[in-house]
Every structure is written in structure tokens, then in C-alpha cells.
C-alpha atoms as a PDB file:
ATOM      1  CA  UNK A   1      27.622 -26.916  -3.585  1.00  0.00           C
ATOM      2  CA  UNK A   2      25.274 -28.177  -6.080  1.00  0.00           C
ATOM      3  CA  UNK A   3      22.551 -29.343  -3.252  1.00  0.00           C
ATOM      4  CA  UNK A   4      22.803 -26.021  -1.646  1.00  0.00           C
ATOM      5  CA  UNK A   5      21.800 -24.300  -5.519  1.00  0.00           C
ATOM      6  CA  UNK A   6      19.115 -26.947  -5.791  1.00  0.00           C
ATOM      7  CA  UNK A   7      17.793 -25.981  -2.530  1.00  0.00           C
ATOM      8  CA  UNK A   8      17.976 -22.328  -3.286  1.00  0.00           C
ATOM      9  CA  UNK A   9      16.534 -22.305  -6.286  1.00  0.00           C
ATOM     10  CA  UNK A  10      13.339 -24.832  -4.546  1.00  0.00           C
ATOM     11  CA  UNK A  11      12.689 -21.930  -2.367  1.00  0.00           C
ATOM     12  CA  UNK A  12      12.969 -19.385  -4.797  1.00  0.00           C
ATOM     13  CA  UNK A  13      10.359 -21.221  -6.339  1.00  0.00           C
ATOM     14  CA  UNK A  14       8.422 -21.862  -2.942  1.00  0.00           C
ATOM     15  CA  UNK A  15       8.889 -17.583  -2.654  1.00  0.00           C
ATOM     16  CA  UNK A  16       6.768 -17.173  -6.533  1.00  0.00           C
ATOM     17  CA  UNK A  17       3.990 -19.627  -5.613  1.00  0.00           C
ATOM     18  CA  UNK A  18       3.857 -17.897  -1.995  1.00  0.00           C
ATOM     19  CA  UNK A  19       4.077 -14.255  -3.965  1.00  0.00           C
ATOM     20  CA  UNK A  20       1.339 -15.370  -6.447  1.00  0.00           C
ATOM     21  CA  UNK A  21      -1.343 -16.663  -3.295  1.00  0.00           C
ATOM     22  CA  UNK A  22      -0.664 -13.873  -1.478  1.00  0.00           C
ATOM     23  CA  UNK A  23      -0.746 -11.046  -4.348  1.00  0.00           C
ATOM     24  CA  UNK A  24      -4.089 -12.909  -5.208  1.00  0.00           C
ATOM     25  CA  UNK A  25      -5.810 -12.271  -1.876  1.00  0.00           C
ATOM     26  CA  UNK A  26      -4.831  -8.772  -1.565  1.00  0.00           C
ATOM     27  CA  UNK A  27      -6.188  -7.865  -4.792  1.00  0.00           C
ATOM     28  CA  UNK A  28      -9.225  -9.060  -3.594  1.00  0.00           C
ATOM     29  CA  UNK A  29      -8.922  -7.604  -0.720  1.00  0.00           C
ATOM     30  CA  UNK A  30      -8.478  -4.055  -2.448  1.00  0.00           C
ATOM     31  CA  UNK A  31     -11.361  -4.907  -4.510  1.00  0.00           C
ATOM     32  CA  UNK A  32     -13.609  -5.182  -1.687  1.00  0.00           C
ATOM     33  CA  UNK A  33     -12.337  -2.093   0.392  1.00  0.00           C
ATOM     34  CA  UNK A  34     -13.062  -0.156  -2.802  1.00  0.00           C
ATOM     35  CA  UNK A  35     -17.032  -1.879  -3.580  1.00  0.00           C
ATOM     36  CA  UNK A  36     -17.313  -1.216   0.581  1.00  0.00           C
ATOM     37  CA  UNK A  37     -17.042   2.272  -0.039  1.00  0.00           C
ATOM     38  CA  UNK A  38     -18.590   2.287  -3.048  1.00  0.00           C
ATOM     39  CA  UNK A  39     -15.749   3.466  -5.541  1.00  0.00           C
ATOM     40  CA  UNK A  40     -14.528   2.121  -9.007  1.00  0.00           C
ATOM     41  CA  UNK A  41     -10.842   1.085  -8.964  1.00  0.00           C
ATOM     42  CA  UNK A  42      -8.960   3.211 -11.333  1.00  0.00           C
ATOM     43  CA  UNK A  43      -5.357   2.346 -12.089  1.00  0.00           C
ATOM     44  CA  UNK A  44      -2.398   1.739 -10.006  1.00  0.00           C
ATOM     45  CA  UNK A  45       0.961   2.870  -9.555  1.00  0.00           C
ATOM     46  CA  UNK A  46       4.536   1.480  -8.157  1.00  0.00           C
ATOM     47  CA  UNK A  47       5.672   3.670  -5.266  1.00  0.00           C
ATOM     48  CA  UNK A  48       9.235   2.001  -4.306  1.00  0.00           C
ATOM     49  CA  UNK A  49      10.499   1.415  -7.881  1.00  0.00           C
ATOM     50  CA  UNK A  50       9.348   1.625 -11.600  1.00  0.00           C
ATOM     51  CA  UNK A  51       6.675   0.122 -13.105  1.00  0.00           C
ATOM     52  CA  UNK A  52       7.713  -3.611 -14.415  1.00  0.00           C
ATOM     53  CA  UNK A  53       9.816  -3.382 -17.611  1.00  0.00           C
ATOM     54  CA  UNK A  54       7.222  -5.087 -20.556  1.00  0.00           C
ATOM     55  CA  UNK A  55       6.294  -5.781 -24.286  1.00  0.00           C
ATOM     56  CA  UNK A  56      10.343  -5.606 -24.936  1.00  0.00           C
ATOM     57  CA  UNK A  57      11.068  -2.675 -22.586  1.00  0.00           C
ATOM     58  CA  UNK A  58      13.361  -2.233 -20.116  1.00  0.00           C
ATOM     59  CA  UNK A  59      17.050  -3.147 -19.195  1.00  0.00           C
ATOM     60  CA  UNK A  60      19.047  -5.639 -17.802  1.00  0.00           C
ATOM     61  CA  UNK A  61      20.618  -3.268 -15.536  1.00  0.00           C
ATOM     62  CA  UNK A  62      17.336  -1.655 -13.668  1.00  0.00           C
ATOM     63  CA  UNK A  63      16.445  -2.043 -10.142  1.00  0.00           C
ATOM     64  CA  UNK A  64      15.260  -6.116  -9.218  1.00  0.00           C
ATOM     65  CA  UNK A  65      12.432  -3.882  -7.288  1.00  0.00           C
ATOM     66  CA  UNK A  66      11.717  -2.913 -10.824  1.00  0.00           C
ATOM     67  CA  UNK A  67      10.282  -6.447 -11.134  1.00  0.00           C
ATOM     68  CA  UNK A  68       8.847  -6.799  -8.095  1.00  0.00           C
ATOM     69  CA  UNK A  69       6.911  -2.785  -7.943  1.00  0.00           C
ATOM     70  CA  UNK A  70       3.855  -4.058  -5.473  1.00  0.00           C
ATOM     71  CA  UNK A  71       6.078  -3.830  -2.678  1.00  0.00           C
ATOM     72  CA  UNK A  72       4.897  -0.195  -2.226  1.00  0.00           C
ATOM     73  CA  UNK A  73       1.758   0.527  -4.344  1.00  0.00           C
ATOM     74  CA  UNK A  74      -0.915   2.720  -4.744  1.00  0.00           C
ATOM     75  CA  UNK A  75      -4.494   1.790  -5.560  1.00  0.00           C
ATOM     76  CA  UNK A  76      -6.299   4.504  -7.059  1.00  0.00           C
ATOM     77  CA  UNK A  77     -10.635   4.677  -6.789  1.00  0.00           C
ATOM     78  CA  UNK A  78     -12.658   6.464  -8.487  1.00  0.00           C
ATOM     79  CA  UNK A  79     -16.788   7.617  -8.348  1.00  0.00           C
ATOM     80  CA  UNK A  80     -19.086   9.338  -9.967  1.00  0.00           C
ATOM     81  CA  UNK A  81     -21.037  10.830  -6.762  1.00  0.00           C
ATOM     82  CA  UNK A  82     -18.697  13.281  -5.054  1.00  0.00           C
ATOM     83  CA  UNK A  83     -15.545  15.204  -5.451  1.00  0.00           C
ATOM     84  CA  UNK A  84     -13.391  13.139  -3.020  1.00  0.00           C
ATOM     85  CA  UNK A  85     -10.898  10.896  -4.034  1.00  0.00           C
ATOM     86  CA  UNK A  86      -9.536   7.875  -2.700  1.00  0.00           C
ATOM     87  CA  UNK A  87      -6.676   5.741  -2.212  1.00  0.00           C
ATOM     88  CA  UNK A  88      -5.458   2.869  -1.109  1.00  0.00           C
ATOM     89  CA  UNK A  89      -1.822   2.237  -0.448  1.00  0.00           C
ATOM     90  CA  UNK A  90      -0.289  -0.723   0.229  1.00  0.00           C
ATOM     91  CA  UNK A  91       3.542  -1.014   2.087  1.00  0.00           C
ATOM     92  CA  UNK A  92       4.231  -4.364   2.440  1.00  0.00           C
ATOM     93  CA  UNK A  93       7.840  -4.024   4.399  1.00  0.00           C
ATOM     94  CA  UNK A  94       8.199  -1.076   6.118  1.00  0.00           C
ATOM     95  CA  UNK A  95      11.888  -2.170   7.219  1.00  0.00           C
ATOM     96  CA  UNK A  96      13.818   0.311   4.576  1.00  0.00           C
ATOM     97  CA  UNK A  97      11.456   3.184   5.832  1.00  0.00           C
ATOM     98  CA  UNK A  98      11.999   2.519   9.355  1.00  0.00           C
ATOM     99  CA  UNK A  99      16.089   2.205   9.061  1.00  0.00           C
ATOM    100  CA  UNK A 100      16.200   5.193   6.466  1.00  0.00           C
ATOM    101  CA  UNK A 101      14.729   7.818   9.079  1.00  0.00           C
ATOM    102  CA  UNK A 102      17.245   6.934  11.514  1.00  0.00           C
ATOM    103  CA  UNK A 103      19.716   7.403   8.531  1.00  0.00           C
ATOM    104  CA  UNK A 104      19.272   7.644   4.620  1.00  0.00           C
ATOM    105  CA  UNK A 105      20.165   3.992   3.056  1.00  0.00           C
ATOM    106  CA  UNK A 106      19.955   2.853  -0.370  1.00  0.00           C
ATOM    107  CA  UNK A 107      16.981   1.181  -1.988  1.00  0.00           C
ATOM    108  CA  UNK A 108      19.006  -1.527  -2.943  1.00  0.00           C
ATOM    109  CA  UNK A 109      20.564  -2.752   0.212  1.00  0.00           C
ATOM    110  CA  UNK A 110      18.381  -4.911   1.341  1.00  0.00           C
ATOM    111  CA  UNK A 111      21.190  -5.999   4.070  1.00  0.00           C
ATOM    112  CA  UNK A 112      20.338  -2.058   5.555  1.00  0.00           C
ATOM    113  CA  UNK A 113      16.666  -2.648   6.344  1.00  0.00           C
ATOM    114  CA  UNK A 114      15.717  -3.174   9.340  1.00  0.00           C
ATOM    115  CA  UNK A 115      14.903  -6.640  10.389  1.00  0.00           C
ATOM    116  CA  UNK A 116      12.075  -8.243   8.900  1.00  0.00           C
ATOM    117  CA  UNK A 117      10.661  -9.598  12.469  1.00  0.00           C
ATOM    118  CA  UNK A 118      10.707  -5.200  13.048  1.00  0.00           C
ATOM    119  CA  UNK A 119       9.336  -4.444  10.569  1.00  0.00           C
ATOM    120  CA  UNK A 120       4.917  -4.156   9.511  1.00  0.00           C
ATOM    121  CA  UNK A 121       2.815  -4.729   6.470  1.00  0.00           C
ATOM    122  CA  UNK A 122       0.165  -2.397   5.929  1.00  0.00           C
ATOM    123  CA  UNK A 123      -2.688  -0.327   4.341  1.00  0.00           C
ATOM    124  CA  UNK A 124      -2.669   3.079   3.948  1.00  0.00           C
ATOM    125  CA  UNK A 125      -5.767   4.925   3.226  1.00  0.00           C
ATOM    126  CA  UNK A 126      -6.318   8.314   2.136  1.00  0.00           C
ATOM    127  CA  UNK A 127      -8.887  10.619   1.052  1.00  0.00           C
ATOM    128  CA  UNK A 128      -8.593  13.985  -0.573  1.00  0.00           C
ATOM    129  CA  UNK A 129     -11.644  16.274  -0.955  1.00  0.00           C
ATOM    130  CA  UNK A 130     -11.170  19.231  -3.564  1.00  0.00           C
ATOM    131  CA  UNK A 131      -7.655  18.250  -3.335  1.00  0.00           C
ATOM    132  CA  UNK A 132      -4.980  15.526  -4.205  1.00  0.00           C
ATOM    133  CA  UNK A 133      -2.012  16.797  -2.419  1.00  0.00           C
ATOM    134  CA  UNK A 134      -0.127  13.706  -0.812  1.00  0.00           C
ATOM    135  CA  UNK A 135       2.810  13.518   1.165  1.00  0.00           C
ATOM    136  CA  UNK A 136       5.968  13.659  -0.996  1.00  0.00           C
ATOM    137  CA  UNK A 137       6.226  13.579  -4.501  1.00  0.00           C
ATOM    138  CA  UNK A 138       5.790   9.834  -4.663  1.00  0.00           C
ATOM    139  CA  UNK A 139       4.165   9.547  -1.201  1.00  0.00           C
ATOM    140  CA  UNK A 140       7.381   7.642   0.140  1.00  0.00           C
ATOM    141  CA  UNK A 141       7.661  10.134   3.228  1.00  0.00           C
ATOM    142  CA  UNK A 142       8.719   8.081   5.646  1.00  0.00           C
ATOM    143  CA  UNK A 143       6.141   9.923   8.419  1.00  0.00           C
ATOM    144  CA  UNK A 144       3.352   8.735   5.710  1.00  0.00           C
ATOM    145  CA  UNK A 145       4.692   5.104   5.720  1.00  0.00           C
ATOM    146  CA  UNK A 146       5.357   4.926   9.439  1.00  0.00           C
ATOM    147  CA  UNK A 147       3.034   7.651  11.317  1.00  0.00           C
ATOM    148  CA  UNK A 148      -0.960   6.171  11.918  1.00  0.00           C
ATOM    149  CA  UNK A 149      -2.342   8.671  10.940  1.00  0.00           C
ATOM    150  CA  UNK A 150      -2.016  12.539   8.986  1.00  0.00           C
ATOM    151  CA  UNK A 151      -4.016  15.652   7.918  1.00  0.00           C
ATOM    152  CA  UNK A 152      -3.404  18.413   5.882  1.00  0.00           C
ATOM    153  CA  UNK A 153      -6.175  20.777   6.034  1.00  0.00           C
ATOM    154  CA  UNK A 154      -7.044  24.257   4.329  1.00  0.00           C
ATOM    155  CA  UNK A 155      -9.844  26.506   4.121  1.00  0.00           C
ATOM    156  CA  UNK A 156     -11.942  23.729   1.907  1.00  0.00           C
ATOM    157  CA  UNK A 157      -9.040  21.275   1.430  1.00  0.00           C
ATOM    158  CA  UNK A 158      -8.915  18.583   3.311  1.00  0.00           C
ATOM    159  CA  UNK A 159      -6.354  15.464   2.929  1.00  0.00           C
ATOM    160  CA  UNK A 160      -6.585  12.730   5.382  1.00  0.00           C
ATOM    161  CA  UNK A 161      -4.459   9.054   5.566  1.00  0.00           C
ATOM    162  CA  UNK A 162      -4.806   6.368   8.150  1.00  0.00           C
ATOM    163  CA  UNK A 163      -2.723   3.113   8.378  1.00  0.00           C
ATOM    164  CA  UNK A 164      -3.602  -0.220   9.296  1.00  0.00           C
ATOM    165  CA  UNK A 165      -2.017  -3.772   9.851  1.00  0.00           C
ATOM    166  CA  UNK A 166      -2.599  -6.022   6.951  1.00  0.00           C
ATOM    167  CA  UNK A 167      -3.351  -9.020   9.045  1.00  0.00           C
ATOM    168  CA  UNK A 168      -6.202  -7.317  10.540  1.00  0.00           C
ATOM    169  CA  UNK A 169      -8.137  -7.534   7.344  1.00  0.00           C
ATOM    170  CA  UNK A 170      -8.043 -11.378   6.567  1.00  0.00           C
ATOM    171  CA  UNK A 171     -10.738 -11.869   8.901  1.00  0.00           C
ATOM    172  CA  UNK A 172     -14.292 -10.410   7.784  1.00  0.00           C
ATOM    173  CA  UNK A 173     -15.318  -9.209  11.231  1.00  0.00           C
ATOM    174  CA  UNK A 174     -12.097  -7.500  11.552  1.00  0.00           C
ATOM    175  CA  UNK A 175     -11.719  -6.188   8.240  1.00  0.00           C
ATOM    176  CA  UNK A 176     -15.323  -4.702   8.775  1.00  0.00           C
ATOM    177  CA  UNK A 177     -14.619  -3.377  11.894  1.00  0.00           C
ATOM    178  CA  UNK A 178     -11.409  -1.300  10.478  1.00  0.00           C
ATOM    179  CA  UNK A 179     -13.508   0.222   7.274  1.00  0.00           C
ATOM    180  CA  UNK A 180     -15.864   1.663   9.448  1.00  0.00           C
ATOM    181  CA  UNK A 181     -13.339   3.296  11.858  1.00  0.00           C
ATOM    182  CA  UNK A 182     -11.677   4.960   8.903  1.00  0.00           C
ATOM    183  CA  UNK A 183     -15.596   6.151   8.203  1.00  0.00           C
ATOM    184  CA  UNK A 184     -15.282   7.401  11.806  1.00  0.00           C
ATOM    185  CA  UNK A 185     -11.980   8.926  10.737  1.00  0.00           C
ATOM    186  CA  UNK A 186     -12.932  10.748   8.295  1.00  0.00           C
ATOM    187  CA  UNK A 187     -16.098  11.821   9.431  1.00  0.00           C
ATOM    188  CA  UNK A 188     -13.836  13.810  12.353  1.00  0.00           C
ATOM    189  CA  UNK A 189     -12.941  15.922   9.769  1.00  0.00           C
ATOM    190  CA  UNK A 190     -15.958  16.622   8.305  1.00  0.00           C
ATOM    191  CA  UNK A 191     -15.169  14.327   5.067  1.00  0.00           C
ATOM    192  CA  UNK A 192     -18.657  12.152   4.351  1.00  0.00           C
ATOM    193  CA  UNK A 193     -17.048   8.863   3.433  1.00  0.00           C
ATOM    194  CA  UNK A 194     -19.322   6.282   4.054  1.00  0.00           C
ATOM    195  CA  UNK A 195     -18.605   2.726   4.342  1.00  0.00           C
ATOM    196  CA  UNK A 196     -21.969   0.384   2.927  1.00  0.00           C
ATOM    197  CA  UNK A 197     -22.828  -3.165   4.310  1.00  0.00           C
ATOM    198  CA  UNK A 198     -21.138  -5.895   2.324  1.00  0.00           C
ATOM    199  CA  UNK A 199     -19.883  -9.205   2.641  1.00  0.00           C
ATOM    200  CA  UNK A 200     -16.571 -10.861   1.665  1.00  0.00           C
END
């Protein structure tokens, strides 16, 4: 019993290192889809859970997700040249979404989701000109998390999102390739989002 906690607790500490690598190149990665278009990041917010508990907040008795809130996240950008804003989101499991359309499951059972060889990691982007009205209250419709792509579009208003796999942006070309079809994108809908040459 006591080899089988040893060996649990060496991947558990395997899982932080892994967490920490990977956490590090997707905030790069969000830094450069924000420079690429030429917008400030401004703030981010936990879309699965609450923010982490901190400076002696928090209970013993809150979510684990609490602790772990970039599972679904938002990226906010900001810029000084135009009245559209900009977001990116990203969903890193989309297993509970998929299982809780079929039908509703707790946050919490993680034994629910669907299977993790099912399920995608992705980023979400989204634009908003004169307008910042997302899709639900803390954008976890499950048609936003699992749907490619969405409009909502009114006299002037104009909100657009597009999804894409994560693992097609750890490759330069790729990456590239993807910001300048959400350009495309938005362009379709008369949103001038432009995407500027830059490298990685």
C-alpha cells in the first residue's frame, strides 16, 4: 500500500511540473496572439470555477477547480485604436461540456466527463464591436464551448467567436496560418480585425 502512495504522489508531482511547462507556453502563446493583432492584454478571468482562494482567503471546503481556475479561462485584450474588443478563451477539456449537453452533470464529477481520449483542447476567439454580449452569463454555453463557430449580429452590433485546436498553434507556420483565417473570419462580417506580421 505504501509503494502504491509513493507512486501516486510521484505522479502527482510529475502532473505540477507537466501543469507548470505547459501553463508556461500557453501564456506565451496568448501573449503573442494578442501582440499579432496588435492588442494589450487586460486581465483575466476563471470561467469553470472561482478565482484561486489567496492572501488568507478562501475555504477548505471550495471546489479543487477553485485551485486549478485555467481550465476554462478568459483572456481579455485591450487597444487604444478602435471600439472592438477582444478575447481569447481558452477550454482546455471539453469532456464535461460534451457529456453535460447530452445530460446536465455536476462540475465535480469528474468520473461523468466524457473520456479524455473524446474530448479537445482549444481556443476560442471572439470579437465584439460596439458590443460585449457573450454567450451565457459566464460564456460556459455549451454551443460556445463545442460549436466552431457563432454570430450574433444587430443593426451595428456585431459579436463573432471561432474555435480552434490548441495543438495547431505550437507550430509557427500553423499558428500563423490560423490568426489570419480568424482575420478572414471576421472580415466576413464586416469586423476590420487585422492580424500584423510577427514572429514567435
Amino acid at each position: 500500500m505504501q509503494q502504491n502512495i509513493n507512486n501516486t504522489l510521484q505522479e502527482v508531482r510529475k502532473a505540477y511540473r507537466l501543469l507548470f511547462d505547459y501553463q508556461t507556453r500557453v501564456l506565451d502563446l496568448i501573449g503573442f496572439i494578442g501582440s499579432s493583432f496588435n492588442y494589450d492584454y487586460n486581465g483575466g478571468f476563471p470561467k469553470f470555477s472561482n478565482s484561486a482562494p489567496n492572501n488568507g482567503k478562501g475555504r477548505l471546503t471550495l471546489w479543487a477547480w477553485d485551485w486549478l481556475n485555467m481550465y476554462f479561462y478568459e483572456f481579455n485584450f485591450v487597444t487604444k485604436k478602435d471600439k472592438i474588443g477582444f478575447a481569447v478563451f481558452l477550454v482546455n477539456d471539453t469532456g464535461y461540456f460534451q457529456k453535460n449537453k447530452e445530460s446536465k452533470i455536476s462540475k465535480t464529477k469528474v468520473s461523468a466527463f466524457d473520456a479524455v481520449e473524446n474530448s479537445k483542447t482549444k481556443l476560442i476567439f471572439v470579437v465584439g464591436k460596439n458590443t460585449w454580449d457573450g454567450w451565457g452569463a459566464n460564456w460556459d454555453n455549451d454551443n460556445f464551448i463545442l460549436e466552431e463557430e457563432g454570430q450574433k449580429i444587430s443593426d451595428d452590433k456585431v459579436m463573432l467567436f471561432k474555435s480552434y485546436l490548441l495543438n495547431d498553434f505550437f507550430d509557427e507556420e500553423n499558428a500563423i496560418e490560423k490568426l489570419k483565417d480568424f482575420e478572414s473570419y471576421c472580415k466576413r462580417f464586416d469586423v476590420n480585425f487585422k492580424y500584423r506580421e510577427k514572429t514567435v
